[in-house]
N, C-alpha and C. Protein backbone atom coordinates (compact mmCIF):
# COMPACT_ATOMS: atom_id res chain seq x y z
N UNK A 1 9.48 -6.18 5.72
CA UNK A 1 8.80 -4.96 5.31
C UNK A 1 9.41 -3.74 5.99
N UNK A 2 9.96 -4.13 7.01
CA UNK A 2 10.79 -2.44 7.26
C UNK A 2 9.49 -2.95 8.82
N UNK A 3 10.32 -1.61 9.99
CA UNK A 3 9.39 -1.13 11.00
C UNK A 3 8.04 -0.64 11.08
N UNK A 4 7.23 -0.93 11.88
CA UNK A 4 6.08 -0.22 11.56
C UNK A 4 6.51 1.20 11.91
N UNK A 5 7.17 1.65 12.08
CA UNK A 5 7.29 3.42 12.09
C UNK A 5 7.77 3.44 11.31
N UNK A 6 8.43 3.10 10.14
CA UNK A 6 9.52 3.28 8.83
C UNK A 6 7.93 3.52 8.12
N UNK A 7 6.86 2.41 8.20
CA UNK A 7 6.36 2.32 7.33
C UNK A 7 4.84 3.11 7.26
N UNK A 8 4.75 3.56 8.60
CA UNK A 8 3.61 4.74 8.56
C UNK A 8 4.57 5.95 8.41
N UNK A 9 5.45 6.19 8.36
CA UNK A 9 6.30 7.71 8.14
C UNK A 9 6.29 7.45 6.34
N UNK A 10 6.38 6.95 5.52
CA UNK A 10 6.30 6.35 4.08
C UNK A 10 4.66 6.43 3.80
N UNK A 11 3.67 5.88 4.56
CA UNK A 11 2.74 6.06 4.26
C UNK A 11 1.87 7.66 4.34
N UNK A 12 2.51 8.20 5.44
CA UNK A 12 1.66 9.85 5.73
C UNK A 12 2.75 10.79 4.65
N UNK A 13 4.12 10.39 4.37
CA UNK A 13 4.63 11.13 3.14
C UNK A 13 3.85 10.96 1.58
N UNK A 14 3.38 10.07 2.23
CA UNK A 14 2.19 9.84 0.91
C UNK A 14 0.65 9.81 0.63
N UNK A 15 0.48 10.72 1.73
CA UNK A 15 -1.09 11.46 2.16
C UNK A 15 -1.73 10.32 2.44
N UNK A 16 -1.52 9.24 3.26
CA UNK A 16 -2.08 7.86 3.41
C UNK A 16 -2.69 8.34 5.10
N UNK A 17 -4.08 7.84 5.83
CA UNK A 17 -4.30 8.01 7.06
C UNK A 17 -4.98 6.72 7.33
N UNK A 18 -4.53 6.52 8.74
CA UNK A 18 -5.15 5.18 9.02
C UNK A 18 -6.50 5.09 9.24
N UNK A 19 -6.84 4.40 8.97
CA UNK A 19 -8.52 4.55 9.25
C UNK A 19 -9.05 3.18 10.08
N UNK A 20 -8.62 2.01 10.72
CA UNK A 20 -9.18 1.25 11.28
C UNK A 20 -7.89 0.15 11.43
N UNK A 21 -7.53 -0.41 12.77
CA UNK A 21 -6.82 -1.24 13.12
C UNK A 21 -7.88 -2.86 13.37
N UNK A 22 -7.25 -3.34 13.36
CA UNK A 22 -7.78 -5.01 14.15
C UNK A 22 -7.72 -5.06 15.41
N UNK A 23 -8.31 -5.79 16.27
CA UNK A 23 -8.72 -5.48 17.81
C UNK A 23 -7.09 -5.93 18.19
N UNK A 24 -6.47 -7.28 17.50
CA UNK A 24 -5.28 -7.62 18.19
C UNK A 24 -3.93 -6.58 17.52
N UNK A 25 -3.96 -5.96 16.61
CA UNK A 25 -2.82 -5.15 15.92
C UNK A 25 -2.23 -5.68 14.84
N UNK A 26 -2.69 -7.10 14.44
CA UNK A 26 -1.62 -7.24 13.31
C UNK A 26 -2.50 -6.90 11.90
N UNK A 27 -3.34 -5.79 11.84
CA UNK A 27 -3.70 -5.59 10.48
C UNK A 27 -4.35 -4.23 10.48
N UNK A 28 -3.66 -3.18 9.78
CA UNK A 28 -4.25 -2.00 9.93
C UNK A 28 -4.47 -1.46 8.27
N UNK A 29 -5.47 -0.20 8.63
CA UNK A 29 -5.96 0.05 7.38
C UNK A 29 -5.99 1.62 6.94
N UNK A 30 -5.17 2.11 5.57
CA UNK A 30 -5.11 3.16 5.64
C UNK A 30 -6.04 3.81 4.35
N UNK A 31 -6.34 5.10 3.77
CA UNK A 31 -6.97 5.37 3.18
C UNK A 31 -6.20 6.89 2.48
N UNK A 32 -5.95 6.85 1.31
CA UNK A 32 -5.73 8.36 0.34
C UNK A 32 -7.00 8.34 -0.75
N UNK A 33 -7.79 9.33 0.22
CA UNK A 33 -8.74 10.05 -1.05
C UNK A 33 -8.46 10.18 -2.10
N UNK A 34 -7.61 11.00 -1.97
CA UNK A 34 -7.23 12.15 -3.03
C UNK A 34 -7.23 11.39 -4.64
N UNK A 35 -6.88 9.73 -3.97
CA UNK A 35 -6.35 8.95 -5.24
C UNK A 35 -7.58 7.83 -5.20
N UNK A 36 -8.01 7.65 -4.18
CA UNK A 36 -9.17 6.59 -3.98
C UNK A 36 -8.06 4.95 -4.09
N UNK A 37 -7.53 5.48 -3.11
CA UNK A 37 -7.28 4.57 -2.74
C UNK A 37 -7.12 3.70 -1.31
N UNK A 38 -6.31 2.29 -0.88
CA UNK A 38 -6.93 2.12 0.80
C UNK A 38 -5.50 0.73 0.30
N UNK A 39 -4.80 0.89 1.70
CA UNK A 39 -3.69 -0.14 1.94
C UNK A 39 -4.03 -0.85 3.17
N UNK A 40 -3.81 -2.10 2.92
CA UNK A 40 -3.61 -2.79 4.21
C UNK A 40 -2.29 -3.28 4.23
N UNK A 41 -1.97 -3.61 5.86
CA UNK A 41 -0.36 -3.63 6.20
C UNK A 41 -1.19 -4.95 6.90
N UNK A 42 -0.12 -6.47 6.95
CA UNK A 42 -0.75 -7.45 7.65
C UNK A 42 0.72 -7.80 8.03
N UNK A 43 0.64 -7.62 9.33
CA UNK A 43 2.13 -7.76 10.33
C UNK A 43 2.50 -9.30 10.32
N UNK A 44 1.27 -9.94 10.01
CA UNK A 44 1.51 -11.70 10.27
C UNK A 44 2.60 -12.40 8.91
N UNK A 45 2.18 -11.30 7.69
CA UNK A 45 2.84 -11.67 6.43
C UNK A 45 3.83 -10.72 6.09
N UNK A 46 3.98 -9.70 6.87
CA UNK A 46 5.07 -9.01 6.50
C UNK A 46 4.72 -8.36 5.22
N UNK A 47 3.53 -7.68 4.79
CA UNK A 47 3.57 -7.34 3.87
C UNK A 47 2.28 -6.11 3.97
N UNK A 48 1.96 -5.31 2.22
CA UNK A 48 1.46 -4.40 2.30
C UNK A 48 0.94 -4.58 1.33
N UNK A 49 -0.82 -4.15 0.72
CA UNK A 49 -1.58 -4.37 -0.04
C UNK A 49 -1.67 -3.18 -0.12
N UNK A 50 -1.26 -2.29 -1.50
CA UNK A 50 -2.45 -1.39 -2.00
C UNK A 50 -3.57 -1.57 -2.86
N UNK A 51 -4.95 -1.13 -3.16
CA UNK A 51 -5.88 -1.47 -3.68
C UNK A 51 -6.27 0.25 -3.86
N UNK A 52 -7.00 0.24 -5.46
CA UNK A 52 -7.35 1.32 -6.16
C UNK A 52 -7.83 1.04 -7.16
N UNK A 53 -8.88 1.72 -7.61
CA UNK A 53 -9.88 1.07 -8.50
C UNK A 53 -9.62 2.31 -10.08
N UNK A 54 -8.96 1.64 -10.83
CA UNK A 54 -8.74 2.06 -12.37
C UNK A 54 -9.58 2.49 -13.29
N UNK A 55 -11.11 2.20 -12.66
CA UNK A 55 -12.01 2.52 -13.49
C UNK A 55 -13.07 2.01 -13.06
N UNK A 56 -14.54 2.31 -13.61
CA UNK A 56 -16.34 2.03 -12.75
C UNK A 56 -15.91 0.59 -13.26
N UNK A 57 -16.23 0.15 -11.90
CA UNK A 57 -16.57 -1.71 -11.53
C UNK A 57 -15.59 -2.47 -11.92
N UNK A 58 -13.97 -1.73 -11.20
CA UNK A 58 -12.28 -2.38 -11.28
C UNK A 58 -12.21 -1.74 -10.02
N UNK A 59 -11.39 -2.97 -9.64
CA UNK A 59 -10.59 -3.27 -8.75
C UNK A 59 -9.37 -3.56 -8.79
N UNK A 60 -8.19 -2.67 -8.14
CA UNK A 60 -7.13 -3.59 -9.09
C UNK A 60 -5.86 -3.79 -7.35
N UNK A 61 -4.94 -4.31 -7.39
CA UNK A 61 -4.17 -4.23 -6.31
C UNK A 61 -2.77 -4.98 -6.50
N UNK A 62 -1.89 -4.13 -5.26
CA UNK A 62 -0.48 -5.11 -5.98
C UNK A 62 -0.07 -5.54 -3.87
N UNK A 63 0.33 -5.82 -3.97
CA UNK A 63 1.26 -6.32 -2.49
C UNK A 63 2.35 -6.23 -2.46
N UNK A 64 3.29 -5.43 -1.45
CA UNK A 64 4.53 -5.48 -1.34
C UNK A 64 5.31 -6.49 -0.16
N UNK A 65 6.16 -7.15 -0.46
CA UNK A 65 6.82 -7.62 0.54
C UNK A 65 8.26 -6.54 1.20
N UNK A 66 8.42 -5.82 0.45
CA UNK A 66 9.86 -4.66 1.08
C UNK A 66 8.99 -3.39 0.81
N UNK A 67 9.85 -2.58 1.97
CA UNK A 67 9.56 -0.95 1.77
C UNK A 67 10.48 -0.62 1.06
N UNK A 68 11.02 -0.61 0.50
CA UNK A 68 12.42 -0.29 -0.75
C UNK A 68 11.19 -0.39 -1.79
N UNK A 69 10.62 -1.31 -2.02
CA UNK A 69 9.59 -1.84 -3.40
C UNK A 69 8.39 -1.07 -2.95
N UNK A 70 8.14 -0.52 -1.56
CA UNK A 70 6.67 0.25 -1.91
C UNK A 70 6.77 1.60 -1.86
N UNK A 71 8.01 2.09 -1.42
CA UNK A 71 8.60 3.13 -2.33
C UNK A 71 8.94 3.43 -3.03
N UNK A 72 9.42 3.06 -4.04
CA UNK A 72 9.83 3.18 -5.25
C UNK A 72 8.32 2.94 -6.21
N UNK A 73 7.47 2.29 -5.51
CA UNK A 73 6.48 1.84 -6.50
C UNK A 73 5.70 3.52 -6.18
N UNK A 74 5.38 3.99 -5.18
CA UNK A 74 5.07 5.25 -4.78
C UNK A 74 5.65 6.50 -5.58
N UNK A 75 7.35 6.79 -5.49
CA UNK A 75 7.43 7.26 -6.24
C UNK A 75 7.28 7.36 -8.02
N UNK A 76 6.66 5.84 -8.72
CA UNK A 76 6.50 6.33 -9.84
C UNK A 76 4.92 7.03 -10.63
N UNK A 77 5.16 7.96 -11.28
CA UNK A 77 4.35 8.39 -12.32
C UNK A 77 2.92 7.58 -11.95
N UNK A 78 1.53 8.19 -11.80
CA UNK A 78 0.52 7.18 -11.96
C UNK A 78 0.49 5.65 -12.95
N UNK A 79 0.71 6.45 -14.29
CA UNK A 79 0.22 5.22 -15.26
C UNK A 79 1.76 4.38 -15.48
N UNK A 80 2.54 4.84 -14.83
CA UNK A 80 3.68 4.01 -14.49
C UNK A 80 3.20 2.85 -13.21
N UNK A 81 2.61 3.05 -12.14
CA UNK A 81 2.16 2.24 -11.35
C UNK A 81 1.35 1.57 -12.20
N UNK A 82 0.39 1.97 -12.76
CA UNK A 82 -0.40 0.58 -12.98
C UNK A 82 -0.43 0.03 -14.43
N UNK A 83 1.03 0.22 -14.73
CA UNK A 83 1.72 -0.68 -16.07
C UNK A 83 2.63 -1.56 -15.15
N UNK A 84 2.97 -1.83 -13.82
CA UNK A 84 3.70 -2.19 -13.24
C UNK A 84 2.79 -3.08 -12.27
N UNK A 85 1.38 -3.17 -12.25
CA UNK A 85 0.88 -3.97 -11.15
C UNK A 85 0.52 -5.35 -11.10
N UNK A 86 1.93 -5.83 -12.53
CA UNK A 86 2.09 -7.32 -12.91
C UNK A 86 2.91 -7.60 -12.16
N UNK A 87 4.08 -6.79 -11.80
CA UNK A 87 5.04 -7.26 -11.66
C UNK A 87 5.50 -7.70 -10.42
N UNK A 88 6.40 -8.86 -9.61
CA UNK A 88 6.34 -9.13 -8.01
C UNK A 88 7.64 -8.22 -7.63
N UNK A 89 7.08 -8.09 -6.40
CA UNK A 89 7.79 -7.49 -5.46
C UNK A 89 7.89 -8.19 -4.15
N UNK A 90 8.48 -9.22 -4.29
CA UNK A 90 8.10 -10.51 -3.21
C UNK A 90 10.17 -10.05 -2.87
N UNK A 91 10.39 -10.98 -1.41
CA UNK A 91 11.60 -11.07 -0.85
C UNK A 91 12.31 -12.19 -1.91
């Protein structure tokens, strides 16, 4: 997944703030209003969950295994992301 400083500098370029760690560190939790949305980063899997809800009583979410893939998924278009939250982004 890249450094954890690669990957909170990627996350605050993308109005993301942390909002609650795990007592031991390997799972932190961030939050963008603006979009209603909330990521978790789980250091044990090397990976990154975003979750954002598409509509009243949806839930929807994708997981990244690379920061190359959760950037690029960042930079696209909204309804480009979630025509894309089939698709893997695994190593």
């Amino acid at each position: 997944m890249g450094t954890i400083q690669n990957l909170k500098l990627v996350l605050r370029e993308n109005d993301f703030v942390e909002v609650r760690r795990s007592e031991d560190g390997t799972i932190a939790w961030f939050c963008k209003t603006s979009a209603n949305m909330r990521l978790c980063i789980d250091i044990l899997t090397n990976s990154a969950t975003v979750f954002w809800t598409p509509g009243p009583a949806k839930l929807s979410s994708k997981t990244f295994h690379t920061l190359d893939s959760l950037k690029d998924w960042f930079a696209l278009p909204k309804e480009r992301q979630l025509e894309t939250m089939n698709d893997s982004h695994k190593l």
